[in-house]
C-alpha atoms as a PDB file:
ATOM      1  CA  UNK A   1     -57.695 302.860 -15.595  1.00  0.00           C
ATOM      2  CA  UNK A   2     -58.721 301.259 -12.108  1.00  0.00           C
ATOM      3  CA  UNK A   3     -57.074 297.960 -11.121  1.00  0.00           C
ATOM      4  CA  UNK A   4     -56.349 296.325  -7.888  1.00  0.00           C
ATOM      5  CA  UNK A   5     -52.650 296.393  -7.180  1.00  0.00           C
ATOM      6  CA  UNK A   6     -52.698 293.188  -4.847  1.00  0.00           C
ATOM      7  CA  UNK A   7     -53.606 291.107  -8.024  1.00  0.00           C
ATOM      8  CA  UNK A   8     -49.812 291.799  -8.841  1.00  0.00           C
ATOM      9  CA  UNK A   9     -48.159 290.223  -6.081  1.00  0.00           C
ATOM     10  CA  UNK A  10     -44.300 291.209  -5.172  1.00  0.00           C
ATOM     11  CA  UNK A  11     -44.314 292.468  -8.734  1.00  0.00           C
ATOM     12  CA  UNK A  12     -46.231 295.625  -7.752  1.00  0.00           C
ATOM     13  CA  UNK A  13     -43.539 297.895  -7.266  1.00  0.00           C
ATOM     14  CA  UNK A  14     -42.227 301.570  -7.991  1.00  0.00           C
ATOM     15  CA  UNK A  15     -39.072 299.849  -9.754  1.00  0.00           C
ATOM     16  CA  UNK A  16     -41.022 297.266 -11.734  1.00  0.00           C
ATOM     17  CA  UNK A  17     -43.495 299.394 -12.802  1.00  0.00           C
ATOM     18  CA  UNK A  18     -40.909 301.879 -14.064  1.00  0.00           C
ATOM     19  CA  UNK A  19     -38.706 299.597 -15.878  1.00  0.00           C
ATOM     20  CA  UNK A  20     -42.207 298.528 -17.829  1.00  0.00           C
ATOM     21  CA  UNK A  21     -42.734 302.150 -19.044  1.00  0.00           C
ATOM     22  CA  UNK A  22     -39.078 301.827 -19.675  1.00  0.00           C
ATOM     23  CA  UNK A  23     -39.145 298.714 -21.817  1.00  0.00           C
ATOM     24  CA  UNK A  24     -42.300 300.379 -24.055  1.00  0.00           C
ATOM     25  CA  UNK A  25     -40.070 303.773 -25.093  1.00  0.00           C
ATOM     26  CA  UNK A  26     -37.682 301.537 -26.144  1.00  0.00           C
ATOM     27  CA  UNK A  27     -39.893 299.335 -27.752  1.00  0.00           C
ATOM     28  CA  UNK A  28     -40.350 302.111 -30.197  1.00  0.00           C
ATOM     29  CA  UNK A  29     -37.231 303.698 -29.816  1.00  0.00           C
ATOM     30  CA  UNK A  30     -35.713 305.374 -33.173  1.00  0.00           C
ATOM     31  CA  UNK A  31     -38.495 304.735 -35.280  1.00  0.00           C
ATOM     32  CA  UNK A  32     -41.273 307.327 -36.459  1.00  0.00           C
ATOM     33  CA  UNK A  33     -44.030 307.741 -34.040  1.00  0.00           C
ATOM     34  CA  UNK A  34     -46.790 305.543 -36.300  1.00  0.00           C
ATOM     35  CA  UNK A  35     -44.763 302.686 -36.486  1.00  0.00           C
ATOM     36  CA  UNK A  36     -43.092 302.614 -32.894  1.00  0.00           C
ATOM     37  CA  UNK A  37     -47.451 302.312 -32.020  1.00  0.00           C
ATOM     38  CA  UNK A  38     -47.761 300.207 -34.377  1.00  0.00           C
ATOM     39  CA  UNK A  39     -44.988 297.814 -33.164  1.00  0.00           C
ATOM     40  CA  UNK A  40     -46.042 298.169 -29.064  1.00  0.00           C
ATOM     41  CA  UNK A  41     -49.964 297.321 -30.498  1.00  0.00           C
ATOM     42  CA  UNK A  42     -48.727 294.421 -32.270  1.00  0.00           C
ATOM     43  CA  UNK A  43     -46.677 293.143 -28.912  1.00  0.00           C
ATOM     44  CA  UNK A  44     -49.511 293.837 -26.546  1.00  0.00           C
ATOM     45  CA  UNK A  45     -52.199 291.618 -29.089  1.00  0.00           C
ATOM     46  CA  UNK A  46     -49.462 288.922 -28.586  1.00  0.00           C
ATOM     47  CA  UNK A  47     -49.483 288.818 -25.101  1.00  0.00           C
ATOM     48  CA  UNK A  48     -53.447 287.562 -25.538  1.00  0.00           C
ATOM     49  CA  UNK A  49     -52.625 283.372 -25.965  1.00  0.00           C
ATOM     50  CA  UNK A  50     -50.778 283.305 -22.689  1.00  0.00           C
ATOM     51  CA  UNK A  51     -53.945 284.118 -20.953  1.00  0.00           C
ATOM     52  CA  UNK A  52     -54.832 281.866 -18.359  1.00  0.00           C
ATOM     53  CA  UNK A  53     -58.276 282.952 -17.624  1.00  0.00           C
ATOM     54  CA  UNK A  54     -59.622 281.787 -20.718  1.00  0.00           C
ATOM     55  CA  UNK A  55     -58.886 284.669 -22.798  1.00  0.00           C
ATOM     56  CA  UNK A  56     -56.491 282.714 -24.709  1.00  0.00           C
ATOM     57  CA  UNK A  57     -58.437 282.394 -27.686  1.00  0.00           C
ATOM     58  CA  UNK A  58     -60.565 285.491 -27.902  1.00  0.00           C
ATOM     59  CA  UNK A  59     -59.502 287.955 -30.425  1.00  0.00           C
ATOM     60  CA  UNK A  60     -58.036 291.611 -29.098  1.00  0.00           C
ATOM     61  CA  UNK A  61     -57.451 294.421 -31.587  1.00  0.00           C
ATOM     62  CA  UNK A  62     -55.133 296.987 -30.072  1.00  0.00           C
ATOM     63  CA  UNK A  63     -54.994 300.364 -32.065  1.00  0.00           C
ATOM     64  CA  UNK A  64     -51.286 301.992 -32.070  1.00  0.00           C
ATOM     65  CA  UNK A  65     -50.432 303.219 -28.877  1.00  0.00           C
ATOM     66  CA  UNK A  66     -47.448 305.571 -27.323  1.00  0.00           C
ATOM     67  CA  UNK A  67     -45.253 304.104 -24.342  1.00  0.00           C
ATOM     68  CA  UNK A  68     -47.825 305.320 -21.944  1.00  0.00           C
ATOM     69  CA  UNK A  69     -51.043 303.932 -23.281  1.00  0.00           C
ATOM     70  CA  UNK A  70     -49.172 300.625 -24.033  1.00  0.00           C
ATOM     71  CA  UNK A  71     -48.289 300.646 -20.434  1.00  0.00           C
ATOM     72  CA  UNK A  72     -51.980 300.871 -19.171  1.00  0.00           C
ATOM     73  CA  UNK A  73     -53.188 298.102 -21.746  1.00  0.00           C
ATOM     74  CA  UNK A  74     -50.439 296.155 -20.236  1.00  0.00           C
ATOM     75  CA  UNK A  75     -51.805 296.323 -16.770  1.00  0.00           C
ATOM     76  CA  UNK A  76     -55.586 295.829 -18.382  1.00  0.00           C
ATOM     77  CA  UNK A  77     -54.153 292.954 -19.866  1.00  0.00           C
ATOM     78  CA  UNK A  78     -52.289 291.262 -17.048  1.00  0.00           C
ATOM     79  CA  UNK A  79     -54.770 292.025 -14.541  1.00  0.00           C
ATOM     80  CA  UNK A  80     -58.015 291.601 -16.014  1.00  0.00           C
ATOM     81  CA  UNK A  81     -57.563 289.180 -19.059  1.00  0.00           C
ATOM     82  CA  UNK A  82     -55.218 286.718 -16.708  1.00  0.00           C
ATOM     83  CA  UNK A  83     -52.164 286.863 -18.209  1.00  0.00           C
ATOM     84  CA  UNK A  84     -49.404 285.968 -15.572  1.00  0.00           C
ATOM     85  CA  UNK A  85     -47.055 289.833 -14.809  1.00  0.00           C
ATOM     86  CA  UNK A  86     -44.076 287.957 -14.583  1.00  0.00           C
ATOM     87  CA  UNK A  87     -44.415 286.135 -17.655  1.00  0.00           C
ATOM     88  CA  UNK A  88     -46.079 289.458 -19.654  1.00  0.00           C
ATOM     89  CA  UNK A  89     -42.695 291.195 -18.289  1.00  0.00           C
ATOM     90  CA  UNK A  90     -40.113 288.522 -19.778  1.00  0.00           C
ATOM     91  CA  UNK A  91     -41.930 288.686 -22.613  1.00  0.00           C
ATOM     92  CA  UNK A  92     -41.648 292.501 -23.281  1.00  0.00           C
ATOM     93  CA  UNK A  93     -37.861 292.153 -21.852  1.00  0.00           C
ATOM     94  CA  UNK A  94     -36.861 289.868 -24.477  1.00  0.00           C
ATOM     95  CA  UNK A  95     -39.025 291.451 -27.186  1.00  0.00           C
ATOM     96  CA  UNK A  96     -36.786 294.506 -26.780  1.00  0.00           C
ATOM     97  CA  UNK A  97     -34.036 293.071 -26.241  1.00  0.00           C
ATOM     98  CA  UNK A  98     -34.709 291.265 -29.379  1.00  0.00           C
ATOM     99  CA  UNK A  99     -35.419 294.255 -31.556  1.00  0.00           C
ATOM    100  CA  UNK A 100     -32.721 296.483 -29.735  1.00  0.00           C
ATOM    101  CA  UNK A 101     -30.481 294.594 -28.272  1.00  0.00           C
ATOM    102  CA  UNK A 102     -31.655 295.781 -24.974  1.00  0.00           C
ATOM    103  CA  UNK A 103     -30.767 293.848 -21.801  1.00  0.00           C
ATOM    104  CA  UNK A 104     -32.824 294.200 -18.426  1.00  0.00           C
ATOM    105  CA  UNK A 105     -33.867 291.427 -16.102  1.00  0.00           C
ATOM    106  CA  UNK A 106     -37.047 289.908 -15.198  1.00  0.00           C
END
């Protein structure tokens, strides 16, 4: 997947982008493959009403996906359907720490 990495801003680093891939394993961490996709589809389709590009309300069906195609959705998503990086990040942050009781910072 091709995307411009100015459209990211300051958030465009090696560090960010690694504690994203990061967040996604343990989105799914300890449960069986199927429904640790499951779960990181079901965040990702979330993320779709925070568009600000008009996206909000247009449906998105995300099949299960492992760490690493949930990671590229997430950069399809925040780049090209307008939903703000920083917030998308929070959002994933809180999700795991939510689920896991994960803590990282965005």
């Amino acid at each position: 997947m091709r995307y411009d990495a100015a459209q990211f801003g300051s958030f465009d680093g090696l560090d960010n982008r690694r504690e994203i891939m990061i967040l996604f394993q343990r989105l799914g961490d300890g449960l069986p493959d199927q429904i640790a996709n499951e779960r990181r589809a079901a965040w990702l389709q979330s993320l779709i009403p925070h568009s600000v590009s008009g996206m909000a309300t247009s449906p998105l069906i995300v099949q299960p996906c492992d760490a690493i195609e949930a990671y590229r959705l997430f950069v399809a998503i925040t780049g090209v359907l307008g939903v703000p990086i920083y917030k998308a990040a929070k959002m994933l942050d809180e999700e795991v720490r939510r689920k896991r009781g994960v803590c990282c910072h965005y």
